[in-house]
C-alpha atoms as a PDB file:
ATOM      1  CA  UNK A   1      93.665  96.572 127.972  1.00  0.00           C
ATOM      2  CA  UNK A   2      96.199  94.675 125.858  1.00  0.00           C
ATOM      3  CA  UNK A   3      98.286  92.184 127.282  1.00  0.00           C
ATOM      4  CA  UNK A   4     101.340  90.005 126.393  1.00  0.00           C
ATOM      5  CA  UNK A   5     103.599  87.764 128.057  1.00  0.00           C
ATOM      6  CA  UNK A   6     106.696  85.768 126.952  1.00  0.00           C
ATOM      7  CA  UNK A   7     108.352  83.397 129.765  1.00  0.00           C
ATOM      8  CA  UNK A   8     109.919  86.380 131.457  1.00  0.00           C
ATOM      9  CA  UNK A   9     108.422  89.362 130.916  1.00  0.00           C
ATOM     10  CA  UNK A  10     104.775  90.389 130.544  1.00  0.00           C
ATOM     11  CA  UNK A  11     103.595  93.900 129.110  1.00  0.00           C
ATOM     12  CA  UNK A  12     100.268  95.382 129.683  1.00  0.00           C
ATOM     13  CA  UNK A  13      98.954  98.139 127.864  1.00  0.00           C
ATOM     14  CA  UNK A  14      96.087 100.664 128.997  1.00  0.00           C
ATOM     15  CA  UNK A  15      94.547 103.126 126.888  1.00  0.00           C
ATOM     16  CA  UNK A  16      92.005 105.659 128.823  1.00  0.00           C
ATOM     17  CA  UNK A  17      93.185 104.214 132.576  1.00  0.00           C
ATOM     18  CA  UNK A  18      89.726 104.163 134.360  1.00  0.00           C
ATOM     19  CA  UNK A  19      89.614 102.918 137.587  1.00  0.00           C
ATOM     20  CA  UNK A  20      88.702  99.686 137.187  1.00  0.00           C
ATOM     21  CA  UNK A  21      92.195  99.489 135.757  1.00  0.00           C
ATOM     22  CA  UNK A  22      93.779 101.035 138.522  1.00  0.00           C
ATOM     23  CA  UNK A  23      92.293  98.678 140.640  1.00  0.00           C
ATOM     24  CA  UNK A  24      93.822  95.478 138.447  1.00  0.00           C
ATOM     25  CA  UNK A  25      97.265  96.948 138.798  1.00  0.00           C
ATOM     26  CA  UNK A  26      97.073  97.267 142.259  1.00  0.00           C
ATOM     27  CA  UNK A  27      96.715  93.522 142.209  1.00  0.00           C
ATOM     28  CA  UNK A  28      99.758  93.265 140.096  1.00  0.00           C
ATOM     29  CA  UNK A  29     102.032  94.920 142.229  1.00  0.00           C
ATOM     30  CA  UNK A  30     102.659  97.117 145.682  1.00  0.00           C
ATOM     31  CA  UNK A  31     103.173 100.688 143.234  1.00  0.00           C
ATOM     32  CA  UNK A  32     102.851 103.241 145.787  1.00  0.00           C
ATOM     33  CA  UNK A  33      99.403 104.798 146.099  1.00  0.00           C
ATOM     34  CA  UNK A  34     100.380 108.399 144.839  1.00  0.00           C
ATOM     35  CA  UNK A  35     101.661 107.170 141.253  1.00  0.00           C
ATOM     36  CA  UNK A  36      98.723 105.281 140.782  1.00  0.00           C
ATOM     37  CA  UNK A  37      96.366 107.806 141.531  1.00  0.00           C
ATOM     38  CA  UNK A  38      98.376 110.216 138.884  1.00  0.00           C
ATOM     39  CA  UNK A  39      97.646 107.744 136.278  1.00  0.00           C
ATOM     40  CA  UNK A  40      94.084 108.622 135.444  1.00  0.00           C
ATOM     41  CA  UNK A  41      95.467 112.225 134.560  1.00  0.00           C
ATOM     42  CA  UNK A  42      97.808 113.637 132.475  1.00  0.00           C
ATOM     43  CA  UNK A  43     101.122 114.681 134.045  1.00  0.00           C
ATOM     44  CA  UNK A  44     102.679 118.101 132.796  1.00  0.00           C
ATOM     45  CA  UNK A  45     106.694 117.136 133.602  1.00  0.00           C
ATOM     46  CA  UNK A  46     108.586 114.249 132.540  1.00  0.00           C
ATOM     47  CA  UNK A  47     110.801 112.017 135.382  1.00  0.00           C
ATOM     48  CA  UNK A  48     111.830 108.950 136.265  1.00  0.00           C
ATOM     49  CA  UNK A  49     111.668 107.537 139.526  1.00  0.00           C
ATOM     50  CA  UNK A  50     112.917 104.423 141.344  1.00  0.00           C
ATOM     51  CA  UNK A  51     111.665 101.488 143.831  1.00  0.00           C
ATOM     52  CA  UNK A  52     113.576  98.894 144.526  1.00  0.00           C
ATOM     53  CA  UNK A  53     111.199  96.913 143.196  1.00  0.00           C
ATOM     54  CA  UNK A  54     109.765  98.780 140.142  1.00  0.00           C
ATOM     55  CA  UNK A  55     110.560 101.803 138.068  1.00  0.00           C
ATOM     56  CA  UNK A  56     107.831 104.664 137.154  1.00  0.00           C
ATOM     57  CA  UNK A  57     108.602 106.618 134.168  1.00  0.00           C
ATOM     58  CA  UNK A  58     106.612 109.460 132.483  1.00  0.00           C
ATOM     59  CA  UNK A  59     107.811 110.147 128.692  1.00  0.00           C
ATOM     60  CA  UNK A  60     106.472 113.084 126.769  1.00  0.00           C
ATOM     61  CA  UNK A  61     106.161 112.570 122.677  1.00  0.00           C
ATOM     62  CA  UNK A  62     105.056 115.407 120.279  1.00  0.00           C
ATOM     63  CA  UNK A  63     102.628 115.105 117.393  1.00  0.00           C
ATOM     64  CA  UNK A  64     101.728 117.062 115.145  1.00  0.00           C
ATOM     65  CA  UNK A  65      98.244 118.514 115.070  1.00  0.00           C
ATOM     66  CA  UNK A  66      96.690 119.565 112.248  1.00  0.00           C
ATOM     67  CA  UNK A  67      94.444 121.765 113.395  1.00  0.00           C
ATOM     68  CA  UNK A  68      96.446 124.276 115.696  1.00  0.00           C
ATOM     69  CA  UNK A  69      99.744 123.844 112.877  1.00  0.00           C
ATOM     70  CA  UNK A  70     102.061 122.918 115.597  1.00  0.00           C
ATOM     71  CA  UNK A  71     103.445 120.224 117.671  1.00  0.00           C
ATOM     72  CA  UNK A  72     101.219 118.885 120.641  1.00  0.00           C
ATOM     73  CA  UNK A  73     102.576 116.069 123.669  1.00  0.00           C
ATOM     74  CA  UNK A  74     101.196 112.955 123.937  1.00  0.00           C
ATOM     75  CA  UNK A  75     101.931 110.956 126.967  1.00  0.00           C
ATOM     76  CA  UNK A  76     103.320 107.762 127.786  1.00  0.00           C
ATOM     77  CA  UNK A  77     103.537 106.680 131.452  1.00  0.00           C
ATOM     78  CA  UNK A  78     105.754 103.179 132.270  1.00  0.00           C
ATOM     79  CA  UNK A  79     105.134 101.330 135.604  1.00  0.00           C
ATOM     80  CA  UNK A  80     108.692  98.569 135.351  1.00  0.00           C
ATOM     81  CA  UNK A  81     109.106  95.540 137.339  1.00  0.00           C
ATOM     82  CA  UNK A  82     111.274  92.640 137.191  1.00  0.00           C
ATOM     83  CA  UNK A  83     109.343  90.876 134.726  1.00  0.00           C
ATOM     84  CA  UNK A  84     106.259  93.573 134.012  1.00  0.00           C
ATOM     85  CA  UNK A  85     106.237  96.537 131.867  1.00  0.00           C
ATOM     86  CA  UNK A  86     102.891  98.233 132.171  1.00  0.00           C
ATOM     87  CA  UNK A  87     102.207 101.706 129.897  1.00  0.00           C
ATOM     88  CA  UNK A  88      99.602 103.792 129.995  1.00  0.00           C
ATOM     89  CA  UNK A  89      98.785 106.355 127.710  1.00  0.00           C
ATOM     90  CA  UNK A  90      95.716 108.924 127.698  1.00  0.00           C
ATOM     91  CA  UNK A  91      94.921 108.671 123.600  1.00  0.00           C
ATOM     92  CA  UNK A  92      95.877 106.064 120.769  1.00  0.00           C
ATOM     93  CA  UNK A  93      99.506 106.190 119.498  1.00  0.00           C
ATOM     94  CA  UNK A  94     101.043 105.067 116.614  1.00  0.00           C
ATOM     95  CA  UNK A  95     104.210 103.988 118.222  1.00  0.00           C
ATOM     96  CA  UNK A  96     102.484 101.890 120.816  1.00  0.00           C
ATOM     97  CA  UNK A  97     100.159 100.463 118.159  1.00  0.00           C
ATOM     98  CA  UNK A  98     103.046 100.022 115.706  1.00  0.00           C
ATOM     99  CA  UNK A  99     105.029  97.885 118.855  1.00  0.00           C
ATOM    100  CA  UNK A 100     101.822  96.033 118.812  1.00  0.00           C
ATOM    101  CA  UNK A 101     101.776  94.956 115.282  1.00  0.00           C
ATOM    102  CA  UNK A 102     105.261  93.766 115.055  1.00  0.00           C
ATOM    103  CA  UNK A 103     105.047  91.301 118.319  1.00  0.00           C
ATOM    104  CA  UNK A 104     101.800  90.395 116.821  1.00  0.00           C
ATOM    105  CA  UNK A 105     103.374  89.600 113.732  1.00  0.00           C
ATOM    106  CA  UNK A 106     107.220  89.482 114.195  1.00  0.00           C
ATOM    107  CA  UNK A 107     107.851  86.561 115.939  1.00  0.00           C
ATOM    108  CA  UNK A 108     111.441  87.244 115.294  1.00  0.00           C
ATOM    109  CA  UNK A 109     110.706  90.569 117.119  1.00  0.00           C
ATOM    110  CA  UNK A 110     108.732  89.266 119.824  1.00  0.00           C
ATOM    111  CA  UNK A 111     112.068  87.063 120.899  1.00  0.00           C
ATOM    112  CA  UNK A 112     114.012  90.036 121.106  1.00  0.00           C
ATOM    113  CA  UNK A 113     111.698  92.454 122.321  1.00  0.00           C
ATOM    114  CA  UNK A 114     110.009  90.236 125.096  1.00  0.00           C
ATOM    115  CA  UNK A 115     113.164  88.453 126.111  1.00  0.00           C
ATOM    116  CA  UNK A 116     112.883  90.317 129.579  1.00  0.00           C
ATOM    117  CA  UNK A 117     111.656  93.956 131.200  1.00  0.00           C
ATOM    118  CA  UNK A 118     114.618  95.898 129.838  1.00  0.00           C
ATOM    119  CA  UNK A 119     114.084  94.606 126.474  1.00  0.00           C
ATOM    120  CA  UNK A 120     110.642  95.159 126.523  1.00  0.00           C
ATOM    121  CA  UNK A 121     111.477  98.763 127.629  1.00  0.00           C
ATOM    122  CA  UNK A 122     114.523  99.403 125.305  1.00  0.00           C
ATOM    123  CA  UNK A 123     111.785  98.173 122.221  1.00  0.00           C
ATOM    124  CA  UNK A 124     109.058 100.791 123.301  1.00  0.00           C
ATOM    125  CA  UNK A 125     110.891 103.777 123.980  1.00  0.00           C
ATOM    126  CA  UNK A 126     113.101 102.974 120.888  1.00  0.00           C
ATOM    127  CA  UNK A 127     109.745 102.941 118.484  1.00  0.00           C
ATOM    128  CA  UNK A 128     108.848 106.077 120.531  1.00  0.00           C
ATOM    129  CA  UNK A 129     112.209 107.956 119.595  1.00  0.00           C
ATOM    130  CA  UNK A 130     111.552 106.533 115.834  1.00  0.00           C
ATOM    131  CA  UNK A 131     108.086 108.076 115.844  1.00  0.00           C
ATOM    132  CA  UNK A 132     109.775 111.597 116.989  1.00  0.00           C
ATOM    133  CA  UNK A 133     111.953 111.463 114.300  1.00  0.00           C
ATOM    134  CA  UNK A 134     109.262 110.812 111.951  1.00  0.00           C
ATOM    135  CA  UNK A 135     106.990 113.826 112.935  1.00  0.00           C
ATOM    136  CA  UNK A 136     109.595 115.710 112.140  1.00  0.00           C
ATOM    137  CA  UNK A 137     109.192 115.415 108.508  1.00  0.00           C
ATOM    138  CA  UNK A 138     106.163 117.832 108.249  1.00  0.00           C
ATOM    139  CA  UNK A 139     108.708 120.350 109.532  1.00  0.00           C
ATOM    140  CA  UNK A 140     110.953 119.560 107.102  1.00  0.00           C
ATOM    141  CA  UNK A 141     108.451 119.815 104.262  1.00  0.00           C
ATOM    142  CA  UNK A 142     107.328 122.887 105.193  1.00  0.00           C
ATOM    143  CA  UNK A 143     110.819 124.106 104.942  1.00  0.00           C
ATOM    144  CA  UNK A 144     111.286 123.175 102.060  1.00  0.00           C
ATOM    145  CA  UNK A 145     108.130 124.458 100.590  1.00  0.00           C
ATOM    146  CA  UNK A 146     109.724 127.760 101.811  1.00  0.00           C
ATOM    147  CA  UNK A 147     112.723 127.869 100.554  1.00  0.00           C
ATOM    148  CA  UNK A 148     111.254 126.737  96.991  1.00  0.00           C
ATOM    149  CA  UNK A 149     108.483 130.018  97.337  1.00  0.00           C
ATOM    150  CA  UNK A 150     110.794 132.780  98.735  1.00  0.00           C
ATOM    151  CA  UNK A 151     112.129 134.447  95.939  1.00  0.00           C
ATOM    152  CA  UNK A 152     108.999 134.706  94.021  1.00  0.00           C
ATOM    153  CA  UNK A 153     107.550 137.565  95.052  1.00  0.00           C
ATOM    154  CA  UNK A 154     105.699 135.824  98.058  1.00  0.00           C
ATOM    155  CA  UNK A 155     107.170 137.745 100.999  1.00  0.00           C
ATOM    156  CA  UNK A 156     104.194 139.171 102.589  1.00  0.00           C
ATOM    157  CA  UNK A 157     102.587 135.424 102.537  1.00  0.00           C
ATOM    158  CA  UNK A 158     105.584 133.830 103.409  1.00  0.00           C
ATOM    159  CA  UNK A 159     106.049 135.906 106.984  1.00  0.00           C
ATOM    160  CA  UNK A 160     102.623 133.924 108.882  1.00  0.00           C
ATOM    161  CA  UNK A 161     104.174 130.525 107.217  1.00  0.00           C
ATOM    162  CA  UNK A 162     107.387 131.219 109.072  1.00  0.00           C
ATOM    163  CA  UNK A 163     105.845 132.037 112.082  1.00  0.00           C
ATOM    164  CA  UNK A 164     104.073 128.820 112.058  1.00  0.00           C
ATOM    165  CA  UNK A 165     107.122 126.942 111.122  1.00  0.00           C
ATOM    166  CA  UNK A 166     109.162 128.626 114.067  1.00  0.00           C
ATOM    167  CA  UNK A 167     105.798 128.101 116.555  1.00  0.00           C
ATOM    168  CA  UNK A 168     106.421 124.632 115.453  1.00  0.00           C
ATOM    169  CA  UNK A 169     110.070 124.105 115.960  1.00  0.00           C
ATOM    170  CA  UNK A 170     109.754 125.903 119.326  1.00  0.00           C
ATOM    171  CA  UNK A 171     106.541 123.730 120.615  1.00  0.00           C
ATOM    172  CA  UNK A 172     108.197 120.629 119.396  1.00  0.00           C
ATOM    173  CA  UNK A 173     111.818 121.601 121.110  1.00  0.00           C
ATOM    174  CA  UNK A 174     109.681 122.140 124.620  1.00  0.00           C
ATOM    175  CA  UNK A 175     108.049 118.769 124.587  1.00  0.00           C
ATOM    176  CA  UNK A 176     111.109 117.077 123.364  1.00  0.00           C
ATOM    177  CA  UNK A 177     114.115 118.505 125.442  1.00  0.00           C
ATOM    178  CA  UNK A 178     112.843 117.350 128.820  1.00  0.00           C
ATOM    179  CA  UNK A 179     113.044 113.551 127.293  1.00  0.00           C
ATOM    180  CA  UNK A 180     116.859 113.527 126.817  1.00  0.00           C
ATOM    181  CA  UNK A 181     117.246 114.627 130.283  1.00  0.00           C
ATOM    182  CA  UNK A 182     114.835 111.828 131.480  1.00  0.00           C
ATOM    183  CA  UNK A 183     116.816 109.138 129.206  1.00  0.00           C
ATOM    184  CA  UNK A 184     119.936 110.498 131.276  1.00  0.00           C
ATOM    185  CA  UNK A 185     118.326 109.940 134.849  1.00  0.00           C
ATOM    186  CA  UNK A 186     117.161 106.422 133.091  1.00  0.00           C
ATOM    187  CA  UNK A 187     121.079 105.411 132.536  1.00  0.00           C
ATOM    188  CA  UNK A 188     121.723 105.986 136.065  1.00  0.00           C
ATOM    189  CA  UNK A 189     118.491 104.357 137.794  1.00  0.00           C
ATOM    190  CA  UNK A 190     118.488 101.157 135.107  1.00  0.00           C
ATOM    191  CA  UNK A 191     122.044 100.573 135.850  1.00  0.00           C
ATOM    192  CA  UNK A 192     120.485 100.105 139.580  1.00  0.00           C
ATOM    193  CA  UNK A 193     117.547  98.604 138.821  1.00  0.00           C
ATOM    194  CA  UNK A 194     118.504  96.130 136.300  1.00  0.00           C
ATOM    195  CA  UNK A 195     122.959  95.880 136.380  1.00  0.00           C
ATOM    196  CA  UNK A 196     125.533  98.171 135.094  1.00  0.00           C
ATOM    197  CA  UNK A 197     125.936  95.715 132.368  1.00  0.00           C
ATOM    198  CA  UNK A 198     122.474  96.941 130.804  1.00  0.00           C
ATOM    199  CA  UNK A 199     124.113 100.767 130.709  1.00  0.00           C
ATOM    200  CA  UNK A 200     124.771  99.985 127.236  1.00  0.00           C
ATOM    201  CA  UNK A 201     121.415  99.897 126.064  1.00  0.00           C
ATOM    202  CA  UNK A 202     120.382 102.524 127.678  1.00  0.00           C
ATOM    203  CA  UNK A 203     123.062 104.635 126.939  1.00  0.00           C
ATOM    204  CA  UNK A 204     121.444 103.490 122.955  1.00  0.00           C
ATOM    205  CA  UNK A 205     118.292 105.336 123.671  1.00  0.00           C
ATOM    206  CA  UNK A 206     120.209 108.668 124.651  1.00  0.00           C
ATOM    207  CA  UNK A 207     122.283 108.557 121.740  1.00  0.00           C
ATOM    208  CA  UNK A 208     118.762 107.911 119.228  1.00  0.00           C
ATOM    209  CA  UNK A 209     117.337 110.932 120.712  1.00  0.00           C
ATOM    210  CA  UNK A 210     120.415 112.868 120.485  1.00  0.00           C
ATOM    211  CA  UNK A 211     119.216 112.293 116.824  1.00  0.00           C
ATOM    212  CA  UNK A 212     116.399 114.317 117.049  1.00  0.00           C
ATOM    213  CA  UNK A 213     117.774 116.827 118.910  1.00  0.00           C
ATOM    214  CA  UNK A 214     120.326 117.793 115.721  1.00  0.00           C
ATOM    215  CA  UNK A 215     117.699 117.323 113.039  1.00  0.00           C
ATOM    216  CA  UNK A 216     115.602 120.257 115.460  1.00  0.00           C
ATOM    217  CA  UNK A 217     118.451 122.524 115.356  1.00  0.00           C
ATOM    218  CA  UNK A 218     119.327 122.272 111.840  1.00  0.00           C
ATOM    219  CA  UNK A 219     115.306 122.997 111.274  1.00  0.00           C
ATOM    220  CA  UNK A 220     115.598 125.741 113.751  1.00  0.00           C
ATOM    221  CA  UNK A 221     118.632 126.781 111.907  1.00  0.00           C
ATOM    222  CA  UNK A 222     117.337 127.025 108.966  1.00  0.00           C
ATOM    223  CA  UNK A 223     114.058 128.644 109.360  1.00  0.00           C
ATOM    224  CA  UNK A 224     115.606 131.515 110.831  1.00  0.00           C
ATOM    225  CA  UNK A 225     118.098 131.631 108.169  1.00  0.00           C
ATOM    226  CA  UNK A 226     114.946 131.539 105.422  1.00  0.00           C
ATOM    227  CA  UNK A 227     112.768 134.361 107.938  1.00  0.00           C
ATOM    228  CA  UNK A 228     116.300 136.911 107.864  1.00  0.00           C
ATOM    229  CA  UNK A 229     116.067 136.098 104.203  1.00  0.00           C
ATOM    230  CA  UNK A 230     112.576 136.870 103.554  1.00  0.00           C
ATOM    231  CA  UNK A 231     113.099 139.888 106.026  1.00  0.00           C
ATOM    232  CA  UNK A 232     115.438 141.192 103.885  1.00  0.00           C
ATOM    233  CA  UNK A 233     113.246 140.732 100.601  1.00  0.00           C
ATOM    234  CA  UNK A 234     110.830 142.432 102.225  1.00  0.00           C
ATOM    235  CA  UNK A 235     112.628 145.251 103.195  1.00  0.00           C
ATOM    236  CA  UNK A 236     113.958 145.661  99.502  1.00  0.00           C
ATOM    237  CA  UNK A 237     110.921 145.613  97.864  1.00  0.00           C
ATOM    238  CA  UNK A 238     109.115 148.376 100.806  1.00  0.00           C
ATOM    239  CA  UNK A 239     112.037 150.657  99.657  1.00  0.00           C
ATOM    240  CA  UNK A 240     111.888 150.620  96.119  1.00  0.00           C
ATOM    241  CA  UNK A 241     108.317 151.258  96.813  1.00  0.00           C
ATOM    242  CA  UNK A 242     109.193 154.160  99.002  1.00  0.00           C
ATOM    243  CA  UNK A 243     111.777 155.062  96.242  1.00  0.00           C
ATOM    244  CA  UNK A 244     109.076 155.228  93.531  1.00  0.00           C
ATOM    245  CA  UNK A 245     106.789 157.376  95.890  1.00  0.00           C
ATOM    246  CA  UNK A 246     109.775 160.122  96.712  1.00  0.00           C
ATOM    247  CA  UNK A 247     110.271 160.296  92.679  1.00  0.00           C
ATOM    248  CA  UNK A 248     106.588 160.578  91.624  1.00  0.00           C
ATOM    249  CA  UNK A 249     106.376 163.475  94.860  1.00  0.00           C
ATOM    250  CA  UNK A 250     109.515 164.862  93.236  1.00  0.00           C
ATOM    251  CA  UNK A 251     107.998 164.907  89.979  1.00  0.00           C
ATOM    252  CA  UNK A 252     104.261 166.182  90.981  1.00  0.00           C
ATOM    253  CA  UNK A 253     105.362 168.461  93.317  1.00  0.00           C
ATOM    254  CA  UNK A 254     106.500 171.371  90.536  1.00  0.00           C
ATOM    255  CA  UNK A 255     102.809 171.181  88.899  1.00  0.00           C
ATOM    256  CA  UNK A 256     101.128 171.273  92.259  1.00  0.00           C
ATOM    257  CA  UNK A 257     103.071 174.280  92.918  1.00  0.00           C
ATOM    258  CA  UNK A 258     102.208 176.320  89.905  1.00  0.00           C
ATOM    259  CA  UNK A 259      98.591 175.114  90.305  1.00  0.00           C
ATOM    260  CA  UNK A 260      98.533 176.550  93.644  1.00  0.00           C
ATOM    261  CA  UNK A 261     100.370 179.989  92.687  1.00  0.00           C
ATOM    262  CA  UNK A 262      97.871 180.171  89.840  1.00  0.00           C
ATOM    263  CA  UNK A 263      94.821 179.782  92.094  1.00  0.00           C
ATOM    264  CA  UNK A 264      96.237 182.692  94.276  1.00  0.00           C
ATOM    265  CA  UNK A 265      96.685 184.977  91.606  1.00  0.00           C
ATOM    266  CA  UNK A 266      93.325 184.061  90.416  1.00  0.00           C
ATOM    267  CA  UNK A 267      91.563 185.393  93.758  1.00  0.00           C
END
């Protein structure tokens, strides 16, 4: 458990909940019992509800894993008070570790980002979105490995490293869509929460994942336009193929037809 505190805000971080730690935040404040029995398990849906004394929030984040080739979501659940802000997350992440660092060593940062709840919030979601944008470089550099590869004969290898790409680009839009909806609902319930007057910033955070959102569609756009290509290399070569088959059969076919006229006459 890491925690933090400026003179009004303080943020606690738990990695692996157990429930030990469930226990401490029920000391911290009156959360309602359901929410923090759901945080020693992963939840499959993003939302955002409100208290009118606290806000729960569950935020979904791909990464990229190796292994499987496509896009995976991490979670990030946020427990908001007046002057708390309490994640949890289920595995370490490099946004909430990078957040870390720069309090740690910022102290520029720490004024800004610890200056209250909704700054503290803004801050984390805000390295969150960054992160997002980030992981989608490998799908950008396996587009362009592509395009560089697809008219050099490669067709046939190039159709399974489209299909991963697209796999990728589809997993990645699933985890990500659902945030830009929650980010919505999160204009609407801050401005209760904390003022209209904070709209602004969280209007911010829509408009930074918006950015995401475009760079996933031009990728999506441009895979497909790279797979229609390749599809269309592919079928070029298979008929010239086919061509060269009809030709030698057109050429054979006269000798195989003596031959066999010959071996009737012979019997």
């Amino acid at each position: 458990m890491w925690i933090t505190k400026s003179p009004r805000v303080t943020w606690i971080d738990i990695l692996k909940p157990t429930k030990a730690d469930i226990d401490f935040l029920k000391k911290q404040h009156r959360f309602h019992p359901i929410i923090l029995d759901e945080l020693l398990h992963l939840s499959s849906r993003s939302r955002v509800e409100f208290d009118e004394s606290y806000l729960f929030l569950t935020y979904h984040l791909p990464i990229y894993d190796k292994v499987m080739r496509t896009s995976r979501s991490a979670e990030v659940d946020f427990l908001i008070t007046k002057n708390k802000v309490i994640t949890v997350h289920y595995e370490d992440l490099e946004p909430i570790d990078s957040f870390m660092r720069s309090i740690s060593n910022n102290q520029n940062f720490k004024n800004r980002a610890m200056e209250d709840a909704l700054h503290c919030t803004y801050f984390l979601i805000e390295e969150i979105i960054h992160f997002s944008l980030r992981q989608l470089r490998h799908i950008e550099d396996n587009i362009r490995d592509i395009s560089q590869e697809i008219f050099k004969g490669k067709e046939t290898q190039l159709l399974e490293r489209i299909s991963y790409v697209k796999r990728d680009v589809l997993d990645f839009s699933v985890i990500s869509a659902p945030q830009e909806i929650l980010l919505n609902s999160l204009i609407e319930v801050g401005a209760k929460f904390w003022g209209a007057e904070m709209r602004i910033y969280l209007s911010d955070l829509v408009g930074d994942h918006s950015k995401v959102t475009q760079h996933l569609d031009n990728h999506r756009a441009t895979i497909e336009a790279l797979e229609t290509t390749n599809g269309q290399l592919l079928s070029a070569k298979t008929n010239a193929v086919m061509q060269r088959f009809t030709i030698l059969a057109f050429l054979t076919f006269p000798v195989f037809f003596f031959i066999s006229l010959a071996s009737i006459d012979f019997i």
